[in-house]
N, C-alpha and C. Protein backbone atom coordinates (compact mmCIF):
# COMPACT_ATOMS: atom_id res chain seq x y z
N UNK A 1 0.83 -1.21 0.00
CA UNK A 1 0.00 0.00 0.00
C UNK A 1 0.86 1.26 0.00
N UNK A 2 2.26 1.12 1.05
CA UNK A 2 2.89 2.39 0.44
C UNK A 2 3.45 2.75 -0.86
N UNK A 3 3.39 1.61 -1.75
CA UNK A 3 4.16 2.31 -3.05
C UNK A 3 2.55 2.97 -3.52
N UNK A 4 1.55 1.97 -3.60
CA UNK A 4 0.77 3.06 -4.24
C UNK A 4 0.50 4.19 -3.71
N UNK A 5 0.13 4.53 -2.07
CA UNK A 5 0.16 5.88 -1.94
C UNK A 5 0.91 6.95 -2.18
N UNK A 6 2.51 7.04 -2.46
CA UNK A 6 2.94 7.40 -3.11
C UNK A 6 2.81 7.95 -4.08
N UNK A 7 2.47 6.63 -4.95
CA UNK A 7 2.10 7.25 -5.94
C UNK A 7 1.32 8.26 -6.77
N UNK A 8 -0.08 8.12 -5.70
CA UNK A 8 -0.44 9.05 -5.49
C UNK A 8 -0.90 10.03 -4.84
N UNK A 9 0.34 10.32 -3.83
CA UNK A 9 0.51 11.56 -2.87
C UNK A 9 -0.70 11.01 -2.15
N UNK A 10 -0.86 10.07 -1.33
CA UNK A 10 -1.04 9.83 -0.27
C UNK A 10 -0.37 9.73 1.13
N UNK A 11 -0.83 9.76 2.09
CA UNK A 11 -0.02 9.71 3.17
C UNK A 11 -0.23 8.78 4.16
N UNK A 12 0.32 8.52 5.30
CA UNK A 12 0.11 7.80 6.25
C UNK A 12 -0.72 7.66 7.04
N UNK A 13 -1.59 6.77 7.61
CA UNK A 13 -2.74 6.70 8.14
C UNK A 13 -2.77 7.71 9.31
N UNK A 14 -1.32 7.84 9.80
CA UNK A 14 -0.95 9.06 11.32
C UNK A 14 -1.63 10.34 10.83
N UNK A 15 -0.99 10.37 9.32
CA UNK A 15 -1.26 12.05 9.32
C UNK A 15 -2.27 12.38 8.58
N UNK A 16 -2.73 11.16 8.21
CA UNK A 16 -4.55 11.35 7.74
C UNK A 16 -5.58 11.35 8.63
N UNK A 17 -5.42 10.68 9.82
CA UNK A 17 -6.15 10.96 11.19
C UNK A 17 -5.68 12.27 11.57
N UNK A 18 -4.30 13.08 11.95
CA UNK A 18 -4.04 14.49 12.38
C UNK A 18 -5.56 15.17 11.43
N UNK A 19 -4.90 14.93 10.31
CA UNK A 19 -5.85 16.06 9.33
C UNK A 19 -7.78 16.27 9.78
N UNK A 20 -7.79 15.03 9.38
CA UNK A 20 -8.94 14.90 9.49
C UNK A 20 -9.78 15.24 10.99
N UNK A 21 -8.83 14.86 12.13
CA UNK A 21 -9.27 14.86 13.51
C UNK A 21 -8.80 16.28 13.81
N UNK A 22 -8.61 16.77 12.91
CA UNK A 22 -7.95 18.66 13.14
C UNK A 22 -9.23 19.28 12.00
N UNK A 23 -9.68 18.72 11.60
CA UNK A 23 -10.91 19.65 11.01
C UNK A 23 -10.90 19.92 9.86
N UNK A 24 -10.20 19.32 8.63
CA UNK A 24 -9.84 19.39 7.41
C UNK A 24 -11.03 19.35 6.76
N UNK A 25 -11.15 20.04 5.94
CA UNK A 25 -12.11 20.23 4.62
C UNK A 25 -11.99 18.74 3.79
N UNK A 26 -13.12 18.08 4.00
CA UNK A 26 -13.35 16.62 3.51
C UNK A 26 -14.01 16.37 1.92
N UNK A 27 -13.36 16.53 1.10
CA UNK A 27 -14.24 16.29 0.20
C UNK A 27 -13.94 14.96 -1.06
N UNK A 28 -15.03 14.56 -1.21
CA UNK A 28 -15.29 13.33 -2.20
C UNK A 28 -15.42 13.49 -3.08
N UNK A 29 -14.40 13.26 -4.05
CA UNK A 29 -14.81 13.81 -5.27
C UNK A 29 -14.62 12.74 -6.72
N UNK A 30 -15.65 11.26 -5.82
CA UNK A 30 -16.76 10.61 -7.05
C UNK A 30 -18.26 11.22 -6.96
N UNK A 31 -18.40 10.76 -8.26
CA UNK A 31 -20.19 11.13 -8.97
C UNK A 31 -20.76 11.29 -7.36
N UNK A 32 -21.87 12.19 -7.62
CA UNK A 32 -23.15 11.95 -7.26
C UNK A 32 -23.48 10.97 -6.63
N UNK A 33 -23.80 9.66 -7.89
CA UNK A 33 -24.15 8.37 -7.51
C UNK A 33 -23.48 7.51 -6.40
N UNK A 34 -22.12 7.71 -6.81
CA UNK A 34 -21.56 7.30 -5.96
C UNK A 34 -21.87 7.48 -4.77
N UNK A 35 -21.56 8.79 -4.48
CA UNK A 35 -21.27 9.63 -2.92
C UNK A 35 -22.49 8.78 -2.21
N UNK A 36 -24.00 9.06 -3.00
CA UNK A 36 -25.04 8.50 -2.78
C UNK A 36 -25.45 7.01 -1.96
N UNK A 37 -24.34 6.23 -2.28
CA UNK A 37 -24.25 5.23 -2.53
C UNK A 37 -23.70 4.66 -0.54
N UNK A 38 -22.83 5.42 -0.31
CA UNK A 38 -22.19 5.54 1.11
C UNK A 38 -21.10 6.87 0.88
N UNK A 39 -21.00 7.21 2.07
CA UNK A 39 -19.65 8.32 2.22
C UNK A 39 -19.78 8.54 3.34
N UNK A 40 -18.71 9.53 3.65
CA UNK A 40 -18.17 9.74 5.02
C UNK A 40 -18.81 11.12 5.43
N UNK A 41 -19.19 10.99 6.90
CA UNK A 41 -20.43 12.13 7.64
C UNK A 41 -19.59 13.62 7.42
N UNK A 42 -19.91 14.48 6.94
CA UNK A 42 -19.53 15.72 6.98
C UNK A 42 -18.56 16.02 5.66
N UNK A 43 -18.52 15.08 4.78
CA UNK A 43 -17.73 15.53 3.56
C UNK A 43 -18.75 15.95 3.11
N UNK A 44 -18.15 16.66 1.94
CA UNK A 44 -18.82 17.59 0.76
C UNK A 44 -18.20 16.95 -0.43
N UNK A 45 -19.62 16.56 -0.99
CA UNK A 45 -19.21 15.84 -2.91
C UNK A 45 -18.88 16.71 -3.88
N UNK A 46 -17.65 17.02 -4.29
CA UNK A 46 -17.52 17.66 -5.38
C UNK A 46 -16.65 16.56 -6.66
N UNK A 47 -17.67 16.50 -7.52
CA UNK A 47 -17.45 15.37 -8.51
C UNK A 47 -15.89 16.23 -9.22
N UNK A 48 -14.82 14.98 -9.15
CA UNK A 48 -13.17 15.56 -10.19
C UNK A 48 -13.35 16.47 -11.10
N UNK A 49 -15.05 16.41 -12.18
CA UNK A 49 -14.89 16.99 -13.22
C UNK A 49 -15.11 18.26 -12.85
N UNK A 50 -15.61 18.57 -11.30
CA UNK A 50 -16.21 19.76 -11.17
C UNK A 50 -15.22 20.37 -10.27
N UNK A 51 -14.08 19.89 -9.68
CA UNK A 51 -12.99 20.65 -9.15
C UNK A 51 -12.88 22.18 -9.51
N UNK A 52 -12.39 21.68 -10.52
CA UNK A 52 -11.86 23.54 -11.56
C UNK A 52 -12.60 24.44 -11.28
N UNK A 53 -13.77 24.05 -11.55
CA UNK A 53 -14.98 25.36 -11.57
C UNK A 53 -15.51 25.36 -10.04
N UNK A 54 -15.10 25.03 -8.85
CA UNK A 54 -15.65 25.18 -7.59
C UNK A 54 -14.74 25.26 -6.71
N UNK A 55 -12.93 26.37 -7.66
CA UNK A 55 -12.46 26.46 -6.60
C UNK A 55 -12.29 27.14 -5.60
N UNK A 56 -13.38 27.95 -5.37
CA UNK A 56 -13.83 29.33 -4.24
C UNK A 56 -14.44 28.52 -3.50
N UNK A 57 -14.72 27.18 -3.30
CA UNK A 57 -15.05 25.89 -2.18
C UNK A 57 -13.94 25.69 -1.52
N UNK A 58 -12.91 25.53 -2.10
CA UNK A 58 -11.86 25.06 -1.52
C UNK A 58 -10.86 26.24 -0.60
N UNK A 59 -10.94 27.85 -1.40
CA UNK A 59 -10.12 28.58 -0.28
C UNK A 59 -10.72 29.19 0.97
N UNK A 60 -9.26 29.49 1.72
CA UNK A 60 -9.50 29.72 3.13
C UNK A 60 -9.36 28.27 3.66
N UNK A 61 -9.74 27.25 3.20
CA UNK A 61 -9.64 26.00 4.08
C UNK A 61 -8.42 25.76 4.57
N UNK A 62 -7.83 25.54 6.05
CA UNK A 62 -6.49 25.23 6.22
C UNK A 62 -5.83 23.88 5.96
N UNK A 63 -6.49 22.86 5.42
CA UNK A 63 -6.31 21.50 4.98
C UNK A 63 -7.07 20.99 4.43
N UNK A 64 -7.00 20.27 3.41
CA UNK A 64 -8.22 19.92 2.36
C UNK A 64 -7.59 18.37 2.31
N UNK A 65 -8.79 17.19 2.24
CA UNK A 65 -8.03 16.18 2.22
C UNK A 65 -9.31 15.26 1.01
N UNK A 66 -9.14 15.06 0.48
CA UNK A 66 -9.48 14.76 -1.29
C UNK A 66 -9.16 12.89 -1.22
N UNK A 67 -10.41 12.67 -1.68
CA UNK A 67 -10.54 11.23 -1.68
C UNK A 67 -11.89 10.42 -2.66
N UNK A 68 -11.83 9.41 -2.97
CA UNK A 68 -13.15 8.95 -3.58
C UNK A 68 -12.61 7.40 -3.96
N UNK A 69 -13.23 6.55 -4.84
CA UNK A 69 -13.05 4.79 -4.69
C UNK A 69 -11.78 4.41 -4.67
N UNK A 70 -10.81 4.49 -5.22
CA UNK A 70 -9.58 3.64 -5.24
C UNK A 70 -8.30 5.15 -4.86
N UNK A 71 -8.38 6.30 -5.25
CA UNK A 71 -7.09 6.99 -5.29
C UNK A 71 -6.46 7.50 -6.27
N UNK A 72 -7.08 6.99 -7.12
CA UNK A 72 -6.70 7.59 -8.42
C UNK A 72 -7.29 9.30 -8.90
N UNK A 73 -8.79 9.54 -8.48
CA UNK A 73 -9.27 10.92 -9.21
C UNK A 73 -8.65 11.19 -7.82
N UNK A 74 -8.35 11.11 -6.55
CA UNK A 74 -8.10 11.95 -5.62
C UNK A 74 -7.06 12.63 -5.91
N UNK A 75 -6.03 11.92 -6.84
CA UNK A 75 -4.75 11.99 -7.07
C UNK A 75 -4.91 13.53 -7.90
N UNK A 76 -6.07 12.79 -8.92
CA UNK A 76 -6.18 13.73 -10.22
C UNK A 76 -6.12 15.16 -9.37
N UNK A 77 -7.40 14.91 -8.54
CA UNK A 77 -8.10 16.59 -7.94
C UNK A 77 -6.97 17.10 -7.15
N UNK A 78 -5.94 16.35 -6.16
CA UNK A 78 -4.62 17.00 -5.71
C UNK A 78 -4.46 17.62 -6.32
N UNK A 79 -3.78 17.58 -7.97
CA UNK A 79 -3.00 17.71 -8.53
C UNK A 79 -3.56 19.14 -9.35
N UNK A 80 -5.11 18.70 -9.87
CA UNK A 80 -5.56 20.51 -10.29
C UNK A 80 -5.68 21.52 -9.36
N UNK A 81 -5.44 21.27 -7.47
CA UNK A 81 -5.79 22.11 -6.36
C UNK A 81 -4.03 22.65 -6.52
N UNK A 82 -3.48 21.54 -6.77
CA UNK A 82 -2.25 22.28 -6.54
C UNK A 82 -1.66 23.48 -7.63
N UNK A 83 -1.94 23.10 -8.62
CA UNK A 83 -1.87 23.92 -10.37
C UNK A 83 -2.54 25.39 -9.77
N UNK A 84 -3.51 25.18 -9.51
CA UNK A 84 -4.17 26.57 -8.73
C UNK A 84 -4.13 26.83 -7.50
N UNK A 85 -2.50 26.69 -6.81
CA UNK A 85 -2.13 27.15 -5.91
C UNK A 85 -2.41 26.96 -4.55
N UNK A 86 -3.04 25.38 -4.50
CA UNK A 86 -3.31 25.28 -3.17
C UNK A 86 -2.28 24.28 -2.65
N UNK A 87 -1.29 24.50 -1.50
CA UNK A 87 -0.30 23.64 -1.34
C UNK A 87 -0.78 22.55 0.00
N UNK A 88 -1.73 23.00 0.76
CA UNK A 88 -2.91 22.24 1.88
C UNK A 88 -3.55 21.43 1.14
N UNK A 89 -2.92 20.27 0.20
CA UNK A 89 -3.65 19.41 -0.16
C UNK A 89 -3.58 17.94 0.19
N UNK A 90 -3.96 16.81 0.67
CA UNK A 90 -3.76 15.73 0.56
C UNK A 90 -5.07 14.70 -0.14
N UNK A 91 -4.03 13.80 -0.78
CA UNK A 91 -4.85 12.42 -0.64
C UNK A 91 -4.68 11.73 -0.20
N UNK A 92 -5.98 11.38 0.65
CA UNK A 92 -6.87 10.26 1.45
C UNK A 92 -6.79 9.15 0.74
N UNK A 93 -6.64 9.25 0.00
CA UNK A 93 -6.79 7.60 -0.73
C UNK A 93 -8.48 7.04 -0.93
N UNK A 94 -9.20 6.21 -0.39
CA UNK A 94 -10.19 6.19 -0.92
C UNK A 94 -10.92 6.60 0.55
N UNK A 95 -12.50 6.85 0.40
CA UNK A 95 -13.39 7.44 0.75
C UNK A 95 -13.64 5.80 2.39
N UNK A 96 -13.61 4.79 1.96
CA UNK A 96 -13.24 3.75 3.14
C UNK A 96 -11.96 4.23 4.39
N UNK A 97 -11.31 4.47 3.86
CA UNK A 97 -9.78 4.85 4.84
C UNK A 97 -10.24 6.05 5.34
N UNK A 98 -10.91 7.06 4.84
CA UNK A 98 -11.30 8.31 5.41
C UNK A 98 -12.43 7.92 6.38
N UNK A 99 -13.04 7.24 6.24
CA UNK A 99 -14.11 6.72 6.57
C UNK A 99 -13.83 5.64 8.16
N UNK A 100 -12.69 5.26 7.84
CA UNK A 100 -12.27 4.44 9.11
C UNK A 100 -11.66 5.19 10.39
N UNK A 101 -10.77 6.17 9.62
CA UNK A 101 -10.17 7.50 10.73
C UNK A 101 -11.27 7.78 11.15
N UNK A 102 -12.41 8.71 10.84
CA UNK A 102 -12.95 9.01 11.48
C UNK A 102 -13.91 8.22 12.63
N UNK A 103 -13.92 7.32 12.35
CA UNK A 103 -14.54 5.97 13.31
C UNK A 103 -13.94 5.30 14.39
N UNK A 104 -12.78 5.45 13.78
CA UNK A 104 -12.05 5.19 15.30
C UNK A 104 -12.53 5.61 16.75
């Protein structure tokens, strides 16, 4: 699991609990359907394709932690938050692991 998080700028379960248990801006960003489907209490769905155009959602937040099924669009949406200057970004990896921190 660590090479793939890596890979895509994921982090360690330590500092995905800090984030999250510090109040990080949670957001999921599979479909609709998905989110629909199960997600984690207090995220906000913003579908990958809709990143770009909803990024006045994302400032002011002091940690943003970006997640949805496997890690891959989380990766994607890191990566357009960062292009537009947001360096408070992580991926969660999928919307389960976010989902377990907070359950603890």
């Amino acid at each position: 699991m660590g090479i793939f998080n890596n890979m895509f700028g994921g982090n360690s379960n330590d500092n995905l609990a800090k984030l999250v248990n510090g109040g990080a801006f949670l957001v999921d960003v599979r479909t609709p359907e998905e989110f629909a489907e199960g997600n984690v209490i207090e995220s906000t769905n913003i579908p990958l394709d809709q990143v770009a155009v909803n990024l006045d959602k994302f400032k002011g937040k002091e940690n943003i932690v970006v997640f949805c099924r496997s890690g891959n669009r989380s990766g994607q949406a890191k990566n357009i938050l960062e292009q537009n200057g947001f360096a408070n970004v992580t991926n969660g990896g999928t919307w389960q692991d976010v989902n377990e921190v907070i359950n603890k």
